[in-house]
PDB file of N, CA and C in Angstrom:
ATOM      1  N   UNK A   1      -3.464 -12.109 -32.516  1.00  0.00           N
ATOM      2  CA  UNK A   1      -3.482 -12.440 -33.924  1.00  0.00           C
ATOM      3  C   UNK A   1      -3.972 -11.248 -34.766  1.00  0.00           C
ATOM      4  N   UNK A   2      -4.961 -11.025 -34.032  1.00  0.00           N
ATOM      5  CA  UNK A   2      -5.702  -9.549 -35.117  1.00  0.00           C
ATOM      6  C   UNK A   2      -4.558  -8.721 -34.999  1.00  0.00           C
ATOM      7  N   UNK A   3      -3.695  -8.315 -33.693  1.00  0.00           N
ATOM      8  CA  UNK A   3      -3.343  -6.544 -33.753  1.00  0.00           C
ATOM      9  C   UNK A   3      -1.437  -6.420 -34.471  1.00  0.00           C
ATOM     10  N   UNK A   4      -1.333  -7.964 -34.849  1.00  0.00           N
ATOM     11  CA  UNK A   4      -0.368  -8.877 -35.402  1.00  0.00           C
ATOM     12  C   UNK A   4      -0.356  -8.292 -36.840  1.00  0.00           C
ATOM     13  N   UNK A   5      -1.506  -8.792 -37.432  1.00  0.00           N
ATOM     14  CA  UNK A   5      -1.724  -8.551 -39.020  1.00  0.00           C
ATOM     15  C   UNK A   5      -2.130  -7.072 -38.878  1.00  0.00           C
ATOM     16  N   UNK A   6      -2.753  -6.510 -37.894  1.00  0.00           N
ATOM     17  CA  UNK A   6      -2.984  -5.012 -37.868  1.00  0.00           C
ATOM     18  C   UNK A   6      -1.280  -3.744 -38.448  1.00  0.00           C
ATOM     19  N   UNK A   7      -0.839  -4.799 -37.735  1.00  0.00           N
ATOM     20  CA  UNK A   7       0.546  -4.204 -37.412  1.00  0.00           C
ATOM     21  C   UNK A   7       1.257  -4.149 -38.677  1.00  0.00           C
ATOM     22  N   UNK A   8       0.905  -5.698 -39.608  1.00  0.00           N
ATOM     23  CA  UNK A   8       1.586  -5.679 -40.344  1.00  0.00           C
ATOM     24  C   UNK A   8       0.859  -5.259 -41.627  1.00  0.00           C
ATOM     25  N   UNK A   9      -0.757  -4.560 -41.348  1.00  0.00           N
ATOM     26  CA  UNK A   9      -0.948  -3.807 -42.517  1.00  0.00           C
ATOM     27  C   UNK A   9      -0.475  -2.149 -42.539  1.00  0.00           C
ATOM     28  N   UNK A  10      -0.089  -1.734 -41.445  1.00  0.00           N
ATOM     29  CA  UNK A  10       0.726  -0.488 -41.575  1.00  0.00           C
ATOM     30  C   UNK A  10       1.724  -0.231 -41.611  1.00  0.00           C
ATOM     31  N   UNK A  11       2.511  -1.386 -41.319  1.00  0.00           N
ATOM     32  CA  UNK A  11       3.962  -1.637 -41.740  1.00  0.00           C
ATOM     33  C   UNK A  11       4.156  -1.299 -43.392  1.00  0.00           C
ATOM     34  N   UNK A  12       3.132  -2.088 -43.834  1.00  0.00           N
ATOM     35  CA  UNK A  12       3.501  -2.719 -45.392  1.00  0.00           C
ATOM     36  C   UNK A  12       2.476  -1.116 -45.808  1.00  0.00           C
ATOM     37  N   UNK A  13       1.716  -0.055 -45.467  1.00  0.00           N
ATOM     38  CA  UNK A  13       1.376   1.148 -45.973  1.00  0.00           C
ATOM     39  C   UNK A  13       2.459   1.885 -45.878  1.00  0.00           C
ATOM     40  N   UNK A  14       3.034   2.033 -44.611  1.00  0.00           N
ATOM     41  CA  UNK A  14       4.312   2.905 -44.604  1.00  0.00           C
ATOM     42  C   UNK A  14       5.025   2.952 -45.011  1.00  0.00           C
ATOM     43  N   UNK A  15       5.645   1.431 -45.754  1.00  0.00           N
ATOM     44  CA  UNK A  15       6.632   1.061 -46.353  1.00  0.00           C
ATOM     45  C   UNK A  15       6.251   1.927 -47.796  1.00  0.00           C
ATOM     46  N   UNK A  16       4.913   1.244 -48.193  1.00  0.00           N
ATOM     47  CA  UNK A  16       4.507   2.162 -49.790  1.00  0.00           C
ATOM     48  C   UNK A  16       4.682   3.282 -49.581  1.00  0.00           C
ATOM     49  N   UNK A  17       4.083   4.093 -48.080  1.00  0.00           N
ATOM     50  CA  UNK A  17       4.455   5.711 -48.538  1.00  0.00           C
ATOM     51  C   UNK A  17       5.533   6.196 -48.590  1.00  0.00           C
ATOM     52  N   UNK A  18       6.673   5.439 -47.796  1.00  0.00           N
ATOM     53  CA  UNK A  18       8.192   5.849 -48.156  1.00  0.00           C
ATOM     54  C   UNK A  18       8.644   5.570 -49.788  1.00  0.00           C
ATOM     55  N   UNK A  19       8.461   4.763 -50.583  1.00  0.00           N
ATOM     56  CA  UNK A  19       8.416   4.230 -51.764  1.00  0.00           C
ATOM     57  C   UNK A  19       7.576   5.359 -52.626  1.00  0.00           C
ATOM     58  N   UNK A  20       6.763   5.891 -52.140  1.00  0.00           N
ATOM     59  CA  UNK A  20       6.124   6.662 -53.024  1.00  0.00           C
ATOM     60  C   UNK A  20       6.962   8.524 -53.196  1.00  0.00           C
ATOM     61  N   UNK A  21       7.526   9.001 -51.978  1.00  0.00           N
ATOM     62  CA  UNK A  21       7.938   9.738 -51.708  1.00  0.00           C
ATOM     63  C   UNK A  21       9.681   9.698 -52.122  1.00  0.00           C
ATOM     64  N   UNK A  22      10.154   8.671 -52.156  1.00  0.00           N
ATOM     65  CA  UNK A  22      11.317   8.308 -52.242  1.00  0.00           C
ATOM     66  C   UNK A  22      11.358   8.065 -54.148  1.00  0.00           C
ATOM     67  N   UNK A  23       9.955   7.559 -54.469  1.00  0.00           N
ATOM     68  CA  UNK A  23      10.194   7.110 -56.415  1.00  0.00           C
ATOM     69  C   UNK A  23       9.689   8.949 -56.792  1.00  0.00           C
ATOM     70  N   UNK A  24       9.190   9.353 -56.286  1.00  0.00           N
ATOM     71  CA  UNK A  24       8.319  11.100 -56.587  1.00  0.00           C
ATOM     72  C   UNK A  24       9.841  11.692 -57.160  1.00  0.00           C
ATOM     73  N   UNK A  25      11.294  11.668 -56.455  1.00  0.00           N
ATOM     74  CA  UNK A  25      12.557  11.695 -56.638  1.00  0.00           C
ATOM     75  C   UNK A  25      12.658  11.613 -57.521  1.00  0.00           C
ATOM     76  N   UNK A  26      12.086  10.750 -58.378  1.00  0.00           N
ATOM     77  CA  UNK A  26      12.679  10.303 -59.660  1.00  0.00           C
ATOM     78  C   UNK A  26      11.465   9.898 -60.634  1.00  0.00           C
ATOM     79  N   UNK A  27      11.767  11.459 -61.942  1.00  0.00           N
ATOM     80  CA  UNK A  27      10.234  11.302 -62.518  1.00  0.00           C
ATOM     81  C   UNK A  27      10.302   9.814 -63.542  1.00  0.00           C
ATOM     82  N   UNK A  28      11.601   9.472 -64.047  1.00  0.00           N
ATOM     83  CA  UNK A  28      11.591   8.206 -65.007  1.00  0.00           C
ATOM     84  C   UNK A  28      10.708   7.559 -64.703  1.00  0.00           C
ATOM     85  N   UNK A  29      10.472   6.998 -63.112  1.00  0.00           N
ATOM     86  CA  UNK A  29       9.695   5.623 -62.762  1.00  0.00           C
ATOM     87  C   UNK A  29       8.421   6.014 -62.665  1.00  0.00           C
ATOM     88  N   UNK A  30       7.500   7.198 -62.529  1.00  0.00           N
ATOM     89  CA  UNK A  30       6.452   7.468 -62.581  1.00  0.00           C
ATOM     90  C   UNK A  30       5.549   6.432 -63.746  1.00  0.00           C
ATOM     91  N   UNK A  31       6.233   6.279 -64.757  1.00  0.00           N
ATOM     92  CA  UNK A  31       5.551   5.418 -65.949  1.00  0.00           C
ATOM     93  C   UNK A  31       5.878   3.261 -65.113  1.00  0.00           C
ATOM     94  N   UNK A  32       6.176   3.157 -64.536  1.00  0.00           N
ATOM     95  CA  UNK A  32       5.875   1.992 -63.764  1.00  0.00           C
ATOM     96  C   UNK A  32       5.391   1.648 -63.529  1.00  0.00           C
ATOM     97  N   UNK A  33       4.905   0.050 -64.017  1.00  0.00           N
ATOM     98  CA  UNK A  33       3.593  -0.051 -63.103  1.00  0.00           C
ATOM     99  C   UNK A  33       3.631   0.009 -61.921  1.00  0.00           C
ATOM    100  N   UNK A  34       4.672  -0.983 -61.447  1.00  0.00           N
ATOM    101  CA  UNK A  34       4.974  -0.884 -59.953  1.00  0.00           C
ATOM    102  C   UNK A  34       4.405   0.535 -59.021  1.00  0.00           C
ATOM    103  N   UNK A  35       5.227   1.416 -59.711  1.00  0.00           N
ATOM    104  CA  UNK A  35       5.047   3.047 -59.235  1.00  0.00           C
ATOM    105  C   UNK A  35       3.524   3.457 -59.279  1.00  0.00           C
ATOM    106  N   UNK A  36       2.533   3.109 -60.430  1.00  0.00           N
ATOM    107  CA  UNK A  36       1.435   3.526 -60.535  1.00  0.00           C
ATOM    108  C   UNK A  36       0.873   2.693 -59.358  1.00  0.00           C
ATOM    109  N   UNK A  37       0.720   1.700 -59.210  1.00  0.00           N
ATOM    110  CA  UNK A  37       0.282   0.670 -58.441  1.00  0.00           C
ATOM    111  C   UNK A  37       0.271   1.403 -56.561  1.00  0.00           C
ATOM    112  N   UNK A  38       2.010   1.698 -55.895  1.00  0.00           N
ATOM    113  CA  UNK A  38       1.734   2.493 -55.079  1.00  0.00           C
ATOM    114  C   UNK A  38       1.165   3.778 -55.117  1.00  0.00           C
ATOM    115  N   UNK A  39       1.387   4.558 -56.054  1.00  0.00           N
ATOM    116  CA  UNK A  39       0.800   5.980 -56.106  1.00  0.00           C
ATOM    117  C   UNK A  39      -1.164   5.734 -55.855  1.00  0.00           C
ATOM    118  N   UNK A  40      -1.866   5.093 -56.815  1.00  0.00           N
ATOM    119  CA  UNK A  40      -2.929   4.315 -56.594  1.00  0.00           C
ATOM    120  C   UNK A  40      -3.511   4.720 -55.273  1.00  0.00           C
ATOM    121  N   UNK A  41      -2.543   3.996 -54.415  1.00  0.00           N
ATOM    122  CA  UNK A  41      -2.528   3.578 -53.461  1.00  0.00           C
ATOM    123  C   UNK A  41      -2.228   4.805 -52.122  1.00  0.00           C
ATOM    124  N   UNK A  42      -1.489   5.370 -52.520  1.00  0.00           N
ATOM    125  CA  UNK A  42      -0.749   6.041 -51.491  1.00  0.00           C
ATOM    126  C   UNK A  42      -1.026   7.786 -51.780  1.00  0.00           C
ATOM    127  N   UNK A  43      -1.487   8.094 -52.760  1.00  0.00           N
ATOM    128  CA  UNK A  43      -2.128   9.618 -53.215  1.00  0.00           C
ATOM    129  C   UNK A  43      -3.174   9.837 -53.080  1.00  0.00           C
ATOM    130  N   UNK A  44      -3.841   9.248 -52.429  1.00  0.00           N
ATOM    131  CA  UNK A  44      -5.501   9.745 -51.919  1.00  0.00           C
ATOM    132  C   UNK A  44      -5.113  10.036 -50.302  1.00  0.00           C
ATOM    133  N   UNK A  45      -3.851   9.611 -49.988  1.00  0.00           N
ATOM    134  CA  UNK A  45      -3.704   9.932 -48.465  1.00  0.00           C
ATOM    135  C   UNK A  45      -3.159  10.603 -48.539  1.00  0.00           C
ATOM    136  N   UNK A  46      -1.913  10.804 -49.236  1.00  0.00           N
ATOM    137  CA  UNK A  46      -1.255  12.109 -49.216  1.00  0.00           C
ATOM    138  C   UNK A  46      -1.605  13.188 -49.410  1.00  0.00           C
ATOM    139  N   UNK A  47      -2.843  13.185 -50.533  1.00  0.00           N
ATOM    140  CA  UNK A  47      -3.658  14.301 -50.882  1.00  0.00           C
ATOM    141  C   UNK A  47      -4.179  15.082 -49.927  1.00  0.00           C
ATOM    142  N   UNK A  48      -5.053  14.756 -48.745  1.00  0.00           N
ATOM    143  CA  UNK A  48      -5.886  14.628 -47.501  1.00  0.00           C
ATOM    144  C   UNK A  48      -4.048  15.918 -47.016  1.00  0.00           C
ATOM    145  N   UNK A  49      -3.318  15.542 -47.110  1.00  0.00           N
ATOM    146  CA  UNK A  49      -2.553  16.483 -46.161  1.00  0.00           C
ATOM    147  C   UNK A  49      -2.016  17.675 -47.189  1.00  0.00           C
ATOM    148  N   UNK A  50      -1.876  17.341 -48.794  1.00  0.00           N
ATOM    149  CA  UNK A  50      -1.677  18.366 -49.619  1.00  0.00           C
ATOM    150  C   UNK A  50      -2.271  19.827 -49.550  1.00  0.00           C
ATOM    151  N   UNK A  51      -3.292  19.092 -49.196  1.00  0.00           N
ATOM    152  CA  UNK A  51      -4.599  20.407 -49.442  1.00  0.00           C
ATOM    153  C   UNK A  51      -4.791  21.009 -47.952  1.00  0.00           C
ATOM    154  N   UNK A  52      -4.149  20.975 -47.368  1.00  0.00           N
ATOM    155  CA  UNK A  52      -4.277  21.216 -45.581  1.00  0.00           C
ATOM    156  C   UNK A  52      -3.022  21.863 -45.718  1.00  0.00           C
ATOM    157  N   UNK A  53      -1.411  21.402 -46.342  1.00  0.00           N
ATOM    158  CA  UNK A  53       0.005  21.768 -46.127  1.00  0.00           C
ATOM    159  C   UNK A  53       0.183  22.142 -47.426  1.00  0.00           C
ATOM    160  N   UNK A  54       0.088  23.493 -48.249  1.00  0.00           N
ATOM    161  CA  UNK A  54       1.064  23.912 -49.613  1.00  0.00           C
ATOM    162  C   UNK A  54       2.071  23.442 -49.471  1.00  0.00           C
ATOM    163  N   UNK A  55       2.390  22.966 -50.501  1.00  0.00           N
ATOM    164  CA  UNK A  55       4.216  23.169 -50.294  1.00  0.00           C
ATOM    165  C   UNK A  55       5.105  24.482 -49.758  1.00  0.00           C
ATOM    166  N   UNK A  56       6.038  24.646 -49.088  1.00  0.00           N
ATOM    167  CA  UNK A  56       6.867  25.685 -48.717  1.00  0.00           C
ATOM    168  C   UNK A  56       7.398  26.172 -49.728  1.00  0.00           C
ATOM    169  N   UNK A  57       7.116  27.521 -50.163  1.00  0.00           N
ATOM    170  CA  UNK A  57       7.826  28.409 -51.190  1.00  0.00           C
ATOM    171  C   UNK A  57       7.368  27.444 -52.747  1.00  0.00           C
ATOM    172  N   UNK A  58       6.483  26.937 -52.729  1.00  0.00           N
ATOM    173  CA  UNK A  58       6.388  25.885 -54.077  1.00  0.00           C
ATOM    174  C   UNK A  58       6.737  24.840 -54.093  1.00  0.00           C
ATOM    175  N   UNK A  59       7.817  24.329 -53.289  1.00  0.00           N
ATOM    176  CA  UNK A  59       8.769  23.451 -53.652  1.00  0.00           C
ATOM    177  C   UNK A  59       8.907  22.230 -52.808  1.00  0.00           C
ATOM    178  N   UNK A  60       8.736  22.516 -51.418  1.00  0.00           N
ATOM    179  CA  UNK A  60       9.036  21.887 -50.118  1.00  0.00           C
ATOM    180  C   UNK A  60       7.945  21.518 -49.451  1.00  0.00           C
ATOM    181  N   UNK A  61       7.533  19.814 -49.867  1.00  0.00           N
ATOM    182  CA  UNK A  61       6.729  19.478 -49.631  1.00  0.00           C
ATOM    183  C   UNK A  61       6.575  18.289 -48.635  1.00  0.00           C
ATOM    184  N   UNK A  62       6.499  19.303 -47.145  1.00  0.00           N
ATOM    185  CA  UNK A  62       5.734  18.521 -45.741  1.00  0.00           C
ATOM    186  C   UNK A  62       4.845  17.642 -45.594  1.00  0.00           C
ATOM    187  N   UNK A  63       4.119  17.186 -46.497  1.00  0.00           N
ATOM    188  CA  UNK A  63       2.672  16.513 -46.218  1.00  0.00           C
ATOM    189  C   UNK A  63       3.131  15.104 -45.589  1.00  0.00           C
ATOM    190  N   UNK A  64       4.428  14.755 -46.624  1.00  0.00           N
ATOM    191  CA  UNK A  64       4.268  13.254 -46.391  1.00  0.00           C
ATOM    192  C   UNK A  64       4.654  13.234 -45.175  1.00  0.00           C
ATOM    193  N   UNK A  65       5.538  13.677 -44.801  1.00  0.00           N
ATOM    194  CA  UNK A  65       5.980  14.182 -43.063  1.00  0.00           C
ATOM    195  C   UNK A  65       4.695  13.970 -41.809  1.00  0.00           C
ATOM    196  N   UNK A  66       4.387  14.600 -42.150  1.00  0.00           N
ATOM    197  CA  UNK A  66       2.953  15.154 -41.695  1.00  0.00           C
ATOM    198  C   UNK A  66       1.766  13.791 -41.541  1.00  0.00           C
ATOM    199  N   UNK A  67       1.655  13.642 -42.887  1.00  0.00           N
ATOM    200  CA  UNK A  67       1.163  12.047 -43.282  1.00  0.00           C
ATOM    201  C   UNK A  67       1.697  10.832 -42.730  1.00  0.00           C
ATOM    202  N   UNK A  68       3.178  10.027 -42.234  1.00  0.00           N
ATOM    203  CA  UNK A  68       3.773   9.617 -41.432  1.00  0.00           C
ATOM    204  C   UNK A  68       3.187   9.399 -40.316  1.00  0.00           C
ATOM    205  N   UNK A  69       3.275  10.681 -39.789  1.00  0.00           N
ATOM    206  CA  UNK A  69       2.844  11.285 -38.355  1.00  0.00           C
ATOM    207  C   UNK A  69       2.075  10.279 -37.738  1.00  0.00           C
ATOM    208  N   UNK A  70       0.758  11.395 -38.723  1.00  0.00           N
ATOM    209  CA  UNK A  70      -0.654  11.038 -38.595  1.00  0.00           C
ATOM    210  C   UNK A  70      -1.076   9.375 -38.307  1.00  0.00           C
ATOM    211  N   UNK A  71       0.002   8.660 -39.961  1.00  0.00           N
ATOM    212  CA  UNK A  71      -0.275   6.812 -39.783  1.00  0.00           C
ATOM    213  C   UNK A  71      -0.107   6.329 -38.334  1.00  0.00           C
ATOM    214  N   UNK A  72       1.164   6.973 -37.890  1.00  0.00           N
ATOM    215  CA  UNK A  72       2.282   6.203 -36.642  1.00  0.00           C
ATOM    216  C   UNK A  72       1.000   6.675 -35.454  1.00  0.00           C
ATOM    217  N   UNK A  73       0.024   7.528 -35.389  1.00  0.00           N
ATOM    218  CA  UNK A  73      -0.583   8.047 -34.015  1.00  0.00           C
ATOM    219  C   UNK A  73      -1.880   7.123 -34.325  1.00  0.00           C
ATOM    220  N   UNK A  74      -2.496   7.218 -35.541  1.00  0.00           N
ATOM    221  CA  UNK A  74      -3.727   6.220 -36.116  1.00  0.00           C
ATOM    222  C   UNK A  74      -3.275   4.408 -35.636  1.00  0.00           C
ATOM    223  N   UNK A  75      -2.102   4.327 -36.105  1.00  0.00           N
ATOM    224  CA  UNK A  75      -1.428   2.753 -35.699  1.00  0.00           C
ATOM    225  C   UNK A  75      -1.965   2.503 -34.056  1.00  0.00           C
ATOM    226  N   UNK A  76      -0.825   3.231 -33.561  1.00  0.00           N
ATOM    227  CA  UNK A  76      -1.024   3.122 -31.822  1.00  0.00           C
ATOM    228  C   UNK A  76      -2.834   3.084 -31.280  1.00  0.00           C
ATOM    229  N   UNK A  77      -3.067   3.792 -31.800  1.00  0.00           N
ATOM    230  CA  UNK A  77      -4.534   3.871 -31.234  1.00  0.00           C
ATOM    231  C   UNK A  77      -5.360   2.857 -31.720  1.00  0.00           C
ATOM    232  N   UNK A  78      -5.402   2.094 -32.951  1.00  0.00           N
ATOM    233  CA  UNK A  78      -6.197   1.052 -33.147  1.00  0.00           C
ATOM    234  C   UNK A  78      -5.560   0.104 -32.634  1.00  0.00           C
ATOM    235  N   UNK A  79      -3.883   0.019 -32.480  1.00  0.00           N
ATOM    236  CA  UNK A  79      -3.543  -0.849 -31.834  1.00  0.00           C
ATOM    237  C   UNK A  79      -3.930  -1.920 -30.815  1.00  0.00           C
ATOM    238  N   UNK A  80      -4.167  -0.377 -29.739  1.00  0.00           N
ATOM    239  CA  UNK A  80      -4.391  -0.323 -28.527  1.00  0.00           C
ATOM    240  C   UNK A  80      -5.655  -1.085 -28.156  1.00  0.00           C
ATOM    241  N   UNK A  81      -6.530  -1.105 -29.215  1.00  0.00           N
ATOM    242  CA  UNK A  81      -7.986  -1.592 -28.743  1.00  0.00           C
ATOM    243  C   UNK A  81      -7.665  -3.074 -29.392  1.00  0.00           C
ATOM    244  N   UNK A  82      -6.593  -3.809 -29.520  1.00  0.00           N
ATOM    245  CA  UNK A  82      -6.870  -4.617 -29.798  1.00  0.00           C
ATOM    246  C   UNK A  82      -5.670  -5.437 -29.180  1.00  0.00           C
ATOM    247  N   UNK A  83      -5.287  -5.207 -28.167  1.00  0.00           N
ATOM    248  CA  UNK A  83      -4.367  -5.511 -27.247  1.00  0.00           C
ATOM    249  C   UNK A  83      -4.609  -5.725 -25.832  1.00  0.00           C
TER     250      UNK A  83
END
């Protein structure tokens, strides 16, 4: 039951950080609440890899990549202790 809802609170983060990376695409929706609501949410983590990964040449920005990663290896391992 716990590693159930565990599962499905990083489901439903990952989902925001794709949403956040995917609305970043498109500056219109930045004024959203919706959009503010994940950003909120999802830019204090991304940050954590900003400041570790510049962007490439200015522009080309790895973190969330990187950030992904990091969730999917953090997931498995708390998983694990609760399985």
């Amino acid at each position: 039951m716990i590693a159930q809802s565990l599962k499905l609170l990083f489901t439903c983060y990952t989902l925001m950080l794709f949403i956040r990376v995917i609305g970043s695409w498109f500056p219109q929706f930045r004024a959203h609440n919706f959009m503010r609501f994940i950003a909120h949410y999802t830019d204090p983590y991304l940050n954590i890899f900003k400041k570790i990964i510049p962007p490439i040449g200015g522009i080309v920005d790895i973190s969330p990549m990187i950030g992904f990663f990091c969730l999917q290896i953090l997931e498995k391992i708390v998983l694990s202790f609760f399985r």
